[in-house]
C-alpha atoms as a PDB file:
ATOM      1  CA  UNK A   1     -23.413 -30.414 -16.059  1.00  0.00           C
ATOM      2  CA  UNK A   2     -20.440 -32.971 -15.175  1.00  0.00           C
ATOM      3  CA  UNK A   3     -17.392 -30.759 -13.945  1.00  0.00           C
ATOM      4  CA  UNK A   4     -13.576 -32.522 -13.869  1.00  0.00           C
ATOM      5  CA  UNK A   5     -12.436 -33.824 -10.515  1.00  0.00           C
ATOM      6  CA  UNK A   6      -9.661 -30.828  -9.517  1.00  0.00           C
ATOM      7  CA  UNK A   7     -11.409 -28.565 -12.505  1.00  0.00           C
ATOM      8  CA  UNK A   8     -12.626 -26.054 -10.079  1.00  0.00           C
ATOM      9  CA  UNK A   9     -10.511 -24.154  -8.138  1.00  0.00           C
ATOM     10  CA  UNK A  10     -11.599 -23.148  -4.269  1.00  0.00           C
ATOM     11  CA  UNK A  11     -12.915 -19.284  -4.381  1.00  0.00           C
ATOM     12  CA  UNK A  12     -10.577 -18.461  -1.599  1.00  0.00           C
ATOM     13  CA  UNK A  13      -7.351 -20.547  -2.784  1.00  0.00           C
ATOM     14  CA  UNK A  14      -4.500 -18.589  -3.413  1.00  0.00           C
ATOM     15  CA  UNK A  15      -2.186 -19.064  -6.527  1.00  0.00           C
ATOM     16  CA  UNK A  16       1.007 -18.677  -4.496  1.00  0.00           C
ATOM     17  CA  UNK A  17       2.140 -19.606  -1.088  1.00  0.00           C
ATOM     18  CA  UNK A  18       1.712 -16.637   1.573  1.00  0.00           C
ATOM     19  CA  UNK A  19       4.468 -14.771   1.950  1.00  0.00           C
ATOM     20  CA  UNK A  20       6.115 -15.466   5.812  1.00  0.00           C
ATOM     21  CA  UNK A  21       7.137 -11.874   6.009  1.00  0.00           C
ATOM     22  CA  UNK A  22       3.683 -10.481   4.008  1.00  0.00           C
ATOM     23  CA  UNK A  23       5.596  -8.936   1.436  1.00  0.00           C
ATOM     24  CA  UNK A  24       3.468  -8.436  -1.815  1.00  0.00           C
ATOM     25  CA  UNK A  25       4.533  -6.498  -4.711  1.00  0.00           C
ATOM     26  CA  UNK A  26       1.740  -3.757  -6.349  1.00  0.00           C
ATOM     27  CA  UNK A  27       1.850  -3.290  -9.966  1.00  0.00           C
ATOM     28  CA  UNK A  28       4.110   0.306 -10.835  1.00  0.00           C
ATOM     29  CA  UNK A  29       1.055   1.954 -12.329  1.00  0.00           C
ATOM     30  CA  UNK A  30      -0.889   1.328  -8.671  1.00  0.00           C
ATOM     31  CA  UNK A  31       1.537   4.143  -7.127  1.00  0.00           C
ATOM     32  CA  UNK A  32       2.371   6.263 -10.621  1.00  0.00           C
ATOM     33  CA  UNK A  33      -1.220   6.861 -10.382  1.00  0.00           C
ATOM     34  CA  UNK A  34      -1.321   7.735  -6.927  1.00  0.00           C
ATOM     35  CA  UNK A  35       1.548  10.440  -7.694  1.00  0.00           C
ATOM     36  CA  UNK A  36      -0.145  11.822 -10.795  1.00  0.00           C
ATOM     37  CA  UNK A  37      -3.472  12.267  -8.409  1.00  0.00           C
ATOM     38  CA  UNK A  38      -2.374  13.408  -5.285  1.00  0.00           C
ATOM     39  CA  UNK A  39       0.029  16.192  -4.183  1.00  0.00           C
ATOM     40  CA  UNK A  40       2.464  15.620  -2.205  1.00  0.00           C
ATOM     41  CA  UNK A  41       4.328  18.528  -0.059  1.00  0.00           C
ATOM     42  CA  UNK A  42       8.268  17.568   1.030  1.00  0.00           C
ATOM     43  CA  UNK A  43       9.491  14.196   1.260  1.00  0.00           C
ATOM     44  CA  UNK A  44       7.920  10.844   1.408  1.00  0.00           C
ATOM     45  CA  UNK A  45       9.068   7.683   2.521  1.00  0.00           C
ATOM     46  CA  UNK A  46       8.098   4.042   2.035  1.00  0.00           C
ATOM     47  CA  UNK A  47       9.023   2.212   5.529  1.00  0.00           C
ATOM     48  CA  UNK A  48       8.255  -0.645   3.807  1.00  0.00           C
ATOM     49  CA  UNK A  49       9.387  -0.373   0.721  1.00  0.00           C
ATOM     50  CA  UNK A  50      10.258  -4.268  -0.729  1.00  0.00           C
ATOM     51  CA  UNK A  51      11.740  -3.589  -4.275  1.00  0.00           C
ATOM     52  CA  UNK A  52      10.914  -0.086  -4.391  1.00  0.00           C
ATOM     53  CA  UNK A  53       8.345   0.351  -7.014  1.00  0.00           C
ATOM     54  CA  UNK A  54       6.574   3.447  -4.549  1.00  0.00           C
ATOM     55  CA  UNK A  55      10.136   5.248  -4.557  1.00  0.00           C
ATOM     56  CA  UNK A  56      10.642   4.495  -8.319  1.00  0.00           C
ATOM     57  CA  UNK A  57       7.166   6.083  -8.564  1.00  0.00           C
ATOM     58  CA  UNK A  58       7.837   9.427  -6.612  1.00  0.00           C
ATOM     59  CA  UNK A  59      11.183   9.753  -7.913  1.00  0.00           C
ATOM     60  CA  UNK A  60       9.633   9.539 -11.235  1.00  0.00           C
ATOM     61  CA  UNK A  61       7.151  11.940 -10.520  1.00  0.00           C
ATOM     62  CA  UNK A  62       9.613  14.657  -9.138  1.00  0.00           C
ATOM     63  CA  UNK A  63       9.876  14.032  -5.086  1.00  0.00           C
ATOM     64  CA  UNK A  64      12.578  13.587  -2.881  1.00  0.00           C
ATOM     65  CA  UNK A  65      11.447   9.797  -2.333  1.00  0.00           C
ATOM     66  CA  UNK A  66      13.305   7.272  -0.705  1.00  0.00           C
ATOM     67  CA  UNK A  67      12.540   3.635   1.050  1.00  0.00           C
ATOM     68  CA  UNK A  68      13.585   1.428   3.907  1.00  0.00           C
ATOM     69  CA  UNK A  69      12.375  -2.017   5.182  1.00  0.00           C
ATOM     70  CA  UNK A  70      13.087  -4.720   7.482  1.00  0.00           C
ATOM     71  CA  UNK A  71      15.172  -6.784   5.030  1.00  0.00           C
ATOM     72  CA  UNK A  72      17.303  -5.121   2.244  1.00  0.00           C
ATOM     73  CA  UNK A  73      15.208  -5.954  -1.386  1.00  0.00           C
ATOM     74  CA  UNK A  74      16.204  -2.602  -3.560  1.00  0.00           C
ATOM     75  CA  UNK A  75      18.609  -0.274  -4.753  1.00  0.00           C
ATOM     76  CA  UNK A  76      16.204   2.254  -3.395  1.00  0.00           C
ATOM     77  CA  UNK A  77      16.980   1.117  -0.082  1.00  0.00           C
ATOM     78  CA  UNK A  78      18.198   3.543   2.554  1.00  0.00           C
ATOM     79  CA  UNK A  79      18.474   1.436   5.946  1.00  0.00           C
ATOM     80  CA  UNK A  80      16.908  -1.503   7.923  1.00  0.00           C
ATOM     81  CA  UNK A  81      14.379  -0.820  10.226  1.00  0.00           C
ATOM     82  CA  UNK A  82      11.403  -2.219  11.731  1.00  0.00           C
ATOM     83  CA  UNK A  83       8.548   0.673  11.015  1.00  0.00           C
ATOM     84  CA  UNK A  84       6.742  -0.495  14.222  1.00  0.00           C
ATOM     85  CA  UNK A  85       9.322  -0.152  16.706  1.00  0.00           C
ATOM     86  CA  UNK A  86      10.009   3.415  15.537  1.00  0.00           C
ATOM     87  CA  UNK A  87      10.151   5.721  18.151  1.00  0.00           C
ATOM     88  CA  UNK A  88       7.428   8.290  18.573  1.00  0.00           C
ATOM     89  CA  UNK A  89      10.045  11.374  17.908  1.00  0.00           C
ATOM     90  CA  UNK A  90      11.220   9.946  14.738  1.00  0.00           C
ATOM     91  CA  UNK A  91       9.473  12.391  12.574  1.00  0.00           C
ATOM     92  CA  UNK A  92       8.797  11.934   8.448  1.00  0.00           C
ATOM     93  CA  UNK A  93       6.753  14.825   6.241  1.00  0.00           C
ATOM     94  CA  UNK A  94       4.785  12.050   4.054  1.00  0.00           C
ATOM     95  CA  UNK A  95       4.413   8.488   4.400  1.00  0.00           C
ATOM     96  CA  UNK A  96       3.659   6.308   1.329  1.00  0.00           C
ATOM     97  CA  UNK A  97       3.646   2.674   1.707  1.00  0.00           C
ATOM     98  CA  UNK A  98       1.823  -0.998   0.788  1.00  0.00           C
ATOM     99  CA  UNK A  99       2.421  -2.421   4.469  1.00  0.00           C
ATOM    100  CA  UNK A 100       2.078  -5.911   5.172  1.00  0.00           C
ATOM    101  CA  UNK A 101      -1.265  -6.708   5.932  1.00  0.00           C
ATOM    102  CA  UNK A 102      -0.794  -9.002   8.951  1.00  0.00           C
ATOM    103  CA  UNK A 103      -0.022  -5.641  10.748  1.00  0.00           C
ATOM    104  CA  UNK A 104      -2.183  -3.122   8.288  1.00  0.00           C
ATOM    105  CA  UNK A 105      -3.863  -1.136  11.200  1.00  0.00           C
ATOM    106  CA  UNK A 106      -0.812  -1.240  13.424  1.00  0.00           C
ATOM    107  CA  UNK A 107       0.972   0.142  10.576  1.00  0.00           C
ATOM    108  CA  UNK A 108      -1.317   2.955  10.044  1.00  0.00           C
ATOM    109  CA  UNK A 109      -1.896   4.100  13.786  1.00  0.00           C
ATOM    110  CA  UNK A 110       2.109   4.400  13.844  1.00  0.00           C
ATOM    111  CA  UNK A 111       2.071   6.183  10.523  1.00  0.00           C
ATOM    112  CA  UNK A 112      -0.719   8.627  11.871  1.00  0.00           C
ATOM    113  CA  UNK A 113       1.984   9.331  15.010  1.00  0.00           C
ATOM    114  CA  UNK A 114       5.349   9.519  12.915  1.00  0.00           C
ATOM    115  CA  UNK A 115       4.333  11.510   9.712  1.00  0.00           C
ATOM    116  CA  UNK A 116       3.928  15.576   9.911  1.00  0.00           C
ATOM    117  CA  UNK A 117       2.071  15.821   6.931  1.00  0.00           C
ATOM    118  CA  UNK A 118       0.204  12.815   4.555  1.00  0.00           C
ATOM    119  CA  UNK A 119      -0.516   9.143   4.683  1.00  0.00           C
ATOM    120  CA  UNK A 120      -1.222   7.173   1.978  1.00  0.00           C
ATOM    121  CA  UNK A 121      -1.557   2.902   2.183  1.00  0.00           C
ATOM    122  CA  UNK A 122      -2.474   1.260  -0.562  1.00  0.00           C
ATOM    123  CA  UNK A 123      -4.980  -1.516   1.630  1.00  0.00           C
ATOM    124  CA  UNK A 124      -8.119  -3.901   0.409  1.00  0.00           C
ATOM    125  CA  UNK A 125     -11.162  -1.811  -0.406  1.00  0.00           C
ATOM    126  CA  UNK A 126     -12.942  -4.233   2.726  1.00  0.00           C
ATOM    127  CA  UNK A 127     -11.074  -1.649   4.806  1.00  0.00           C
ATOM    128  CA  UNK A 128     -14.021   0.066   4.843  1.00  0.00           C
ATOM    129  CA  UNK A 129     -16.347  -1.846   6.063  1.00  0.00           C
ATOM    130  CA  UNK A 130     -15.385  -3.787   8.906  1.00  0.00           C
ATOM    131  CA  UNK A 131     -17.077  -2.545  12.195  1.00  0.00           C
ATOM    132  CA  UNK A 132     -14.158  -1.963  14.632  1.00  0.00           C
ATOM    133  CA  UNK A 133     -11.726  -0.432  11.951  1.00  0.00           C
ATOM    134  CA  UNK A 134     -14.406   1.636  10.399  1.00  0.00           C
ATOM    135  CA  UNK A 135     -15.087   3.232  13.717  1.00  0.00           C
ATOM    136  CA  UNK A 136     -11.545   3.881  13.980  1.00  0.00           C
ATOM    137  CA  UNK A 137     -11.165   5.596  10.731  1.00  0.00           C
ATOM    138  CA  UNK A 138     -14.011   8.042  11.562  1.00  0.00           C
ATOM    139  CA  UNK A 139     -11.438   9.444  14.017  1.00  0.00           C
ATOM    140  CA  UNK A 140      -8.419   9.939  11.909  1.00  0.00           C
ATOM    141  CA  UNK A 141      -7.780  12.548   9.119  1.00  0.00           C
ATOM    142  CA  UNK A 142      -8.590  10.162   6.435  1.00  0.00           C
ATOM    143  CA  UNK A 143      -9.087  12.621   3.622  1.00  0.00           C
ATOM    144  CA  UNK A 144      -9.306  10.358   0.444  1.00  0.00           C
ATOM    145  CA  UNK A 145     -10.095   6.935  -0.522  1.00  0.00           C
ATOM    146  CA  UNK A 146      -8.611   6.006  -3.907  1.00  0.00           C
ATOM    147  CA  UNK A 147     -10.089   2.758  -5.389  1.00  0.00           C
ATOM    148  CA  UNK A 148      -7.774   0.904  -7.862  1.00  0.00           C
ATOM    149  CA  UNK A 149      -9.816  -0.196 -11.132  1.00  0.00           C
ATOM    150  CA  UNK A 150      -8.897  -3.172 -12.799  1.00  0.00           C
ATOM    151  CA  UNK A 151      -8.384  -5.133  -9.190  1.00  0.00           C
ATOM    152  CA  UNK A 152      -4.647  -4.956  -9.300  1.00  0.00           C
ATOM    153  CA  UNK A 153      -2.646  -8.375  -8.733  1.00  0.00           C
ATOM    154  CA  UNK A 154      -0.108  -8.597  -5.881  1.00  0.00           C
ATOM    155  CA  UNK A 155       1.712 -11.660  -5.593  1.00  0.00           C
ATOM    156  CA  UNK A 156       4.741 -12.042  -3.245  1.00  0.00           C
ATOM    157  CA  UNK A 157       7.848 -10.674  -3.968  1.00  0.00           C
ATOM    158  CA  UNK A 158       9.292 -13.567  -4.353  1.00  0.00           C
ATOM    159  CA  UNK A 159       6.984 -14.274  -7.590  1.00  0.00           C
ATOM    160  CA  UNK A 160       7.796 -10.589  -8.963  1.00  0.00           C
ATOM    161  CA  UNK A 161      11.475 -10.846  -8.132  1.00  0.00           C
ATOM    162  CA  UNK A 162      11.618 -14.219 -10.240  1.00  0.00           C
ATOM    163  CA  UNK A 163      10.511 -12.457 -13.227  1.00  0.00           C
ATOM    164  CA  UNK A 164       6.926 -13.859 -13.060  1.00  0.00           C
ATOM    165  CA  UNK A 165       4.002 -11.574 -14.928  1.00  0.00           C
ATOM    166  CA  UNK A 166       1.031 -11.687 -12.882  1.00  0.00           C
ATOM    167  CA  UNK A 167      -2.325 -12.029 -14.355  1.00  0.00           C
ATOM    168  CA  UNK A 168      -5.367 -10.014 -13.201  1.00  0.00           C
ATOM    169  CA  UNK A 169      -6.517  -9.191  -9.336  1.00  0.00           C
ATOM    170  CA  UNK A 170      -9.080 -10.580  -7.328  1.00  0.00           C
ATOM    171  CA  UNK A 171      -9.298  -8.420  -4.340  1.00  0.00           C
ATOM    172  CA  UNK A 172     -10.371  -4.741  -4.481  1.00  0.00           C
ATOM    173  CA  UNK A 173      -7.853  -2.449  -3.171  1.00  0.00           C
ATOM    174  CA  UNK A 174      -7.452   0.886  -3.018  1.00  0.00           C
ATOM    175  CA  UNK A 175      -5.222   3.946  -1.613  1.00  0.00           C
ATOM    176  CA  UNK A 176      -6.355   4.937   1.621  1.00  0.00           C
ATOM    177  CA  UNK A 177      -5.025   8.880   2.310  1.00  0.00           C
ATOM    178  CA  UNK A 178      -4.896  10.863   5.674  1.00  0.00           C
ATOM    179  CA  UNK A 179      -3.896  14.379   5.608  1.00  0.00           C
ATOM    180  CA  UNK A 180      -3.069  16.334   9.364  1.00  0.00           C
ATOM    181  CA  UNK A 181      -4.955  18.966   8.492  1.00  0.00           C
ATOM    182  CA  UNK A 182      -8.023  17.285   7.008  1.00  0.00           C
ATOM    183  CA  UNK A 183     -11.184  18.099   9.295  1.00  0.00           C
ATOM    184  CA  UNK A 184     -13.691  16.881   7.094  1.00  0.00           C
ATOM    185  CA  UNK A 185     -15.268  13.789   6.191  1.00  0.00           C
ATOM    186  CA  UNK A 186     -13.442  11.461   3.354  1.00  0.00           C
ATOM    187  CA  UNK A 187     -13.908  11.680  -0.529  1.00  0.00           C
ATOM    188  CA  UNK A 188     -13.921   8.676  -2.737  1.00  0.00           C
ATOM    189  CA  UNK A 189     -12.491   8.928  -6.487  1.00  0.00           C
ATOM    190  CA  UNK A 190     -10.771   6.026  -8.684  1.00  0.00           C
ATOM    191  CA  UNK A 191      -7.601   6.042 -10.406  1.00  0.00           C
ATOM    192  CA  UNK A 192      -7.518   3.946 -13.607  1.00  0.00           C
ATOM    193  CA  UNK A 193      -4.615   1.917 -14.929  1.00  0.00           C
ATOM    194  CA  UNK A 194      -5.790   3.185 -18.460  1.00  0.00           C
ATOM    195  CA  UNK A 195      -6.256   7.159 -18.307  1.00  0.00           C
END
């Protein structure tokens, strides 16, 4: 079979330009499922919360929610801040938040020291499996493991901010949650964009 020179597009080519801040943009129902699922206790804040579809999504769902991130994107905005040079002391009840991957597991070692109560980051599925960051997780209160089904797309912000519609995912992700007072060993469910 002949294929057209430029036809076939490299598995791991990306549609858009990486983002130089890592700022990608999860489709709303991603985190309204998440808050239909999972119960959240107090607060929650998104440290990194881009155009604030996680606060739209608690609000929605009836929590005090509210969102701050290095560079002002939303009306949902509260401050600027840099979530990795928080201090230690600087205390939040729930933590809900698609970091930027470049700094995933830095993110969530700081969110495991900052938050009183729950974690959840939305992070690829391959989270899982890696050697060194699997051993890690063993030794954290990760309580539940969310994956996302259809693979949810998540341009950059930029692309979502222009008004584009993304088509489908390519990369499994799913909602990874820790809970303080979780002593046993994670549970895996899904949360469907159709319910």
């Amino acid at each position: 079979m002949m294929v057209a020179a430029g036809a076939v597009r490299k598995r791991d080519s990306h549609l858009w330009e990486r983002d130089p801040d890592d700022w990608y943009t999860e489709p709303c129902w991603v985190s309204e499922r998440l808050f239909a699922a999972e119960k959240f206790d107090g607060e929650v804040v998104d440290p990194a919360c881009g155009i604030g579809r996680i606060v739209d999504a608690g609000l929605k769902h009836g929590l005090q929610a509210y969102g701050c991130d290095k560079i002002c994107r939303s009306p949902r905005f509260s401050e600027t801040s840099d979530f990795l040079k928080w201090p230690a002391d600087a205390r939040v009840e729930n933590l809900v938040s698609n970091p930027p991957f470049a700094h995933a597991l830095a993110f969530a070692k700081q969110a495991l020291i900052v938050t009183e109560r729950k974690v959840a980051l939305l992070l690829p599925v391959k989270w899982l499996c890696g050697d060194k960051r699997s051993r890690w997780l063993t030794t954290t209160p990760l309580r539940r493991v969310y994956c996302l089904t259809p693979r949810p797309s998540m341009p950059p912000g930029k692309v979502i901010a222009a008004g584009v519609e993304p088509g489908g995912g390519t990369v499994d992700f799913a909602w990874f949650v820790w809970d303080r007072i979780w002593h046993g060993k994670p549970e895996i469910a899904w949360l469907r964009k159709d319910t």
